[in-house]
N, C-alpha and C. Protein backbone atom coordinates (compact mmCIF):
# COMPACT_ATOMS: atom_id res chain seq x y z
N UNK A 1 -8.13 -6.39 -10.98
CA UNK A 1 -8.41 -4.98 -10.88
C UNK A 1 -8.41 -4.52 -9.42
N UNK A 2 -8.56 -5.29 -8.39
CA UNK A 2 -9.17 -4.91 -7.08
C UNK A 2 -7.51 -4.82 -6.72
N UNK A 3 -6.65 -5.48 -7.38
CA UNK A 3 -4.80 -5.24 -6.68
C UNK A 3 -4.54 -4.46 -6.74
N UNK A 4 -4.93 -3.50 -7.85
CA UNK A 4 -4.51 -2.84 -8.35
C UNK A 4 -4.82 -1.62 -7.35
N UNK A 5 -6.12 -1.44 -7.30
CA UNK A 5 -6.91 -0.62 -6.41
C UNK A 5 -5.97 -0.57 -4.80
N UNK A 6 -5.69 -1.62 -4.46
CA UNK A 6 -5.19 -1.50 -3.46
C UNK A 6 -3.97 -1.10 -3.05
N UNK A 7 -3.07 -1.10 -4.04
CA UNK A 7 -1.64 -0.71 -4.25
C UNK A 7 -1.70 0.58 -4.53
N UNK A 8 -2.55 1.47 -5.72
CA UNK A 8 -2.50 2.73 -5.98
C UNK A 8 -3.19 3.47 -4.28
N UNK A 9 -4.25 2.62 -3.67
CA UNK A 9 -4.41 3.62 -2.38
C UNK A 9 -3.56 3.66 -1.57
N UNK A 10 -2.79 2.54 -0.78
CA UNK A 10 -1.32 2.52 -0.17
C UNK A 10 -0.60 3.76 -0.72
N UNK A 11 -0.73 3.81 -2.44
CA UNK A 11 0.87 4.84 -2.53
C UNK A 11 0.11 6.16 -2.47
N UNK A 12 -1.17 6.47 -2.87
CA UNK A 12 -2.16 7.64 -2.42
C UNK A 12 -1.95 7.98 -0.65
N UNK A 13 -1.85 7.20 0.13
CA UNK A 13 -1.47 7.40 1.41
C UNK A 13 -0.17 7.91 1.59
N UNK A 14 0.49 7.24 1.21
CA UNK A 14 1.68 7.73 0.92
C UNK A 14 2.20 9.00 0.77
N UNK A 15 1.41 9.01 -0.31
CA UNK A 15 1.96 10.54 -0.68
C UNK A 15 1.42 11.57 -0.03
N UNK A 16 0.10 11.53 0.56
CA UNK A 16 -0.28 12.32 1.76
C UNK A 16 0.92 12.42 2.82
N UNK A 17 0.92 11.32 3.39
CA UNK A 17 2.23 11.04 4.50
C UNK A 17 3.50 11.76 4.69
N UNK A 18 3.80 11.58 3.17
CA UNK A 18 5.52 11.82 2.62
C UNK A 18 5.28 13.36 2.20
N UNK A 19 3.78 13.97 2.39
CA UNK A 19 4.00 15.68 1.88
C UNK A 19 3.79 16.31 2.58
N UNK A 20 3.19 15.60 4.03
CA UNK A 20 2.92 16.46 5.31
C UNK A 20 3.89 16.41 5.65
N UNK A 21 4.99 15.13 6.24
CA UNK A 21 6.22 15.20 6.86
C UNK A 21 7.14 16.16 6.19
N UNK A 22 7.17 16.31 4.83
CA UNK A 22 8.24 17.10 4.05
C UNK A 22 8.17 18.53 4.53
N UNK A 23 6.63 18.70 4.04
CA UNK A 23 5.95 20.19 4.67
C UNK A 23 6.79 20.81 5.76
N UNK A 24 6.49 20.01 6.79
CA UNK A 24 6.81 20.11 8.21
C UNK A 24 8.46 20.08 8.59
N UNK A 25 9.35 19.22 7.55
CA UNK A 25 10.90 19.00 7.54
C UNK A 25 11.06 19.92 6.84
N UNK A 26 10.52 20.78 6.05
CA UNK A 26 11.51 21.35 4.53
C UNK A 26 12.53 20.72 3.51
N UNK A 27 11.55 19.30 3.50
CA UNK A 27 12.21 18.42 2.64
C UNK A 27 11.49 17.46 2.45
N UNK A 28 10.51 18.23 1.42
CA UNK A 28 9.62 17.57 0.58
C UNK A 28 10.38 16.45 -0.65
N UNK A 29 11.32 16.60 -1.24
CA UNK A 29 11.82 15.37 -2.41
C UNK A 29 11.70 14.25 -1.29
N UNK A 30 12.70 14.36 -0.38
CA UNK A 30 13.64 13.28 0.25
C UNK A 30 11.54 12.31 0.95
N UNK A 31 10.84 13.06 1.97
CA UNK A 31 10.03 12.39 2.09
C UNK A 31 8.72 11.98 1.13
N UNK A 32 8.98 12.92 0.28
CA UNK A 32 7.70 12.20 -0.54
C UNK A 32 8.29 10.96 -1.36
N UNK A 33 9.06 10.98 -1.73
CA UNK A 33 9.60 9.43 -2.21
C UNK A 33 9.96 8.61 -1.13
N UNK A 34 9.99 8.95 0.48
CA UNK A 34 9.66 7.94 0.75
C UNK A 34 7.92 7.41 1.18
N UNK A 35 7.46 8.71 1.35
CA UNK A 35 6.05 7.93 1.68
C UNK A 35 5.50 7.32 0.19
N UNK A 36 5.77 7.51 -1.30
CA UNK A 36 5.97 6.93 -1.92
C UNK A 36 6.40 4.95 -2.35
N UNK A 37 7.37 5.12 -1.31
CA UNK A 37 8.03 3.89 -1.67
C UNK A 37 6.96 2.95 -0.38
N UNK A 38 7.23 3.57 0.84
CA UNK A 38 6.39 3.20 2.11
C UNK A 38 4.88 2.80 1.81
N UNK A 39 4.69 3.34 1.02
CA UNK A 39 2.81 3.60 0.65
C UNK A 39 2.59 2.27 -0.21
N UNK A 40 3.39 1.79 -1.28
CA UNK A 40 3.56 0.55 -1.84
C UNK A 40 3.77 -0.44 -1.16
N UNK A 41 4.74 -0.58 -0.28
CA UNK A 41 4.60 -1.80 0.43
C UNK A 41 3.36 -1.72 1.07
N UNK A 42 2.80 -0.83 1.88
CA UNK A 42 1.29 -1.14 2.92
C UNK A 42 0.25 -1.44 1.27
N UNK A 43 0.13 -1.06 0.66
CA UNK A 43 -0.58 -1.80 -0.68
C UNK A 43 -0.12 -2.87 -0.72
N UNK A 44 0.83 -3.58 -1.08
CA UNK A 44 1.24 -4.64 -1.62
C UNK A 44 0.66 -5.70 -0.26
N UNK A 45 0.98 -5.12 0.93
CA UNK A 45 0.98 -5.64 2.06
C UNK A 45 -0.92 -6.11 1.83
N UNK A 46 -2.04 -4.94 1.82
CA UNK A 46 -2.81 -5.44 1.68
C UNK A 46 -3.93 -6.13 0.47
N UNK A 47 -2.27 -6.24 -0.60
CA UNK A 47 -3.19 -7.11 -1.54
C UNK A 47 -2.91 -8.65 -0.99
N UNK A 48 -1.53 -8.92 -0.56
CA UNK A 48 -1.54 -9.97 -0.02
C UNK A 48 -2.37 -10.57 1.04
N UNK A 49 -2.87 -9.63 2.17
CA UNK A 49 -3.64 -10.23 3.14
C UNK A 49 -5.01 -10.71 2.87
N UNK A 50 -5.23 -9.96 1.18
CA UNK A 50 -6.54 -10.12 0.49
C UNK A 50 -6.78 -11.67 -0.21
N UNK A 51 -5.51 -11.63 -0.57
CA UNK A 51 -5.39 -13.07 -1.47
C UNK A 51 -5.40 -14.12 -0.43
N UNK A 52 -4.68 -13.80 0.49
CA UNK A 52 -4.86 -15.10 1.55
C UNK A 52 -5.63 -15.31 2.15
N UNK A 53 -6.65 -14.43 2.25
CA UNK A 53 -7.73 -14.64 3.29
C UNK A 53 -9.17 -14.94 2.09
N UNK A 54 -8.90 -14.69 1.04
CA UNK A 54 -9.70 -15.39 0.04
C UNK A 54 -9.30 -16.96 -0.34
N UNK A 55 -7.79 -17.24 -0.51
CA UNK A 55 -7.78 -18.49 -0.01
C UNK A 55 -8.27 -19.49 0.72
N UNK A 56 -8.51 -18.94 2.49
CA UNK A 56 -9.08 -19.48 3.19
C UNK A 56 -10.28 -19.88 3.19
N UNK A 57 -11.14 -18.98 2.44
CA UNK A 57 -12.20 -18.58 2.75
C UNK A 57 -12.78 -19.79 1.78
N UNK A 58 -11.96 -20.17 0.73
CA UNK A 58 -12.59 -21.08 -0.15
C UNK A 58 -12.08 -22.34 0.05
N UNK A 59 -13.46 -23.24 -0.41
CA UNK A 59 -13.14 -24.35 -0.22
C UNK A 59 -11.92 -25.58 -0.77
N UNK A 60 -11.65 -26.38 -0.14
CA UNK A 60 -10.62 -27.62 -0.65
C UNK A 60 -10.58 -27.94 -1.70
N UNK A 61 -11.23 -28.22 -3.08
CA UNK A 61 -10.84 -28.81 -4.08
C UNK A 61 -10.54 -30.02 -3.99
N UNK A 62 -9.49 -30.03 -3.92
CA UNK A 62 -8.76 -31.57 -3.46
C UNK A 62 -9.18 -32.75 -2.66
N UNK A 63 -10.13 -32.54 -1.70
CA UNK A 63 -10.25 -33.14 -0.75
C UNK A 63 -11.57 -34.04 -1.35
């Protein structure tokens, strides 16, 4: 649930991003799909830094 969370706020940024720049260009489609697309990767980006650093954080198993 918490990935999830983190991916929908990335593309919530996003779309802030991609509707001010449009605002400001007069070309709201073209940037809101990309702060759209942009906003997913920085989510995705910090579900990954989440998983890995919970990795770390736990212990060996193995050892």
């Amino acid at each position: 649930m918490k990935n999830e969370k983190k991916i929908g706020s990335g593309i919530a940024i996003g779309i802030v991003f991609g509707t001010v720049i449009g605002v400001l260009t007069d070309n709201i489609g073209l940037w809101l799909s990309v702060g759209i697309a942009i906003g997913a990767g920085v989510g995705t980006s910090f579900m990954e830094r989440g998983n890995k650093k919970g990795k770390e954080d736990s212990p060996n198993k193995s050892s």
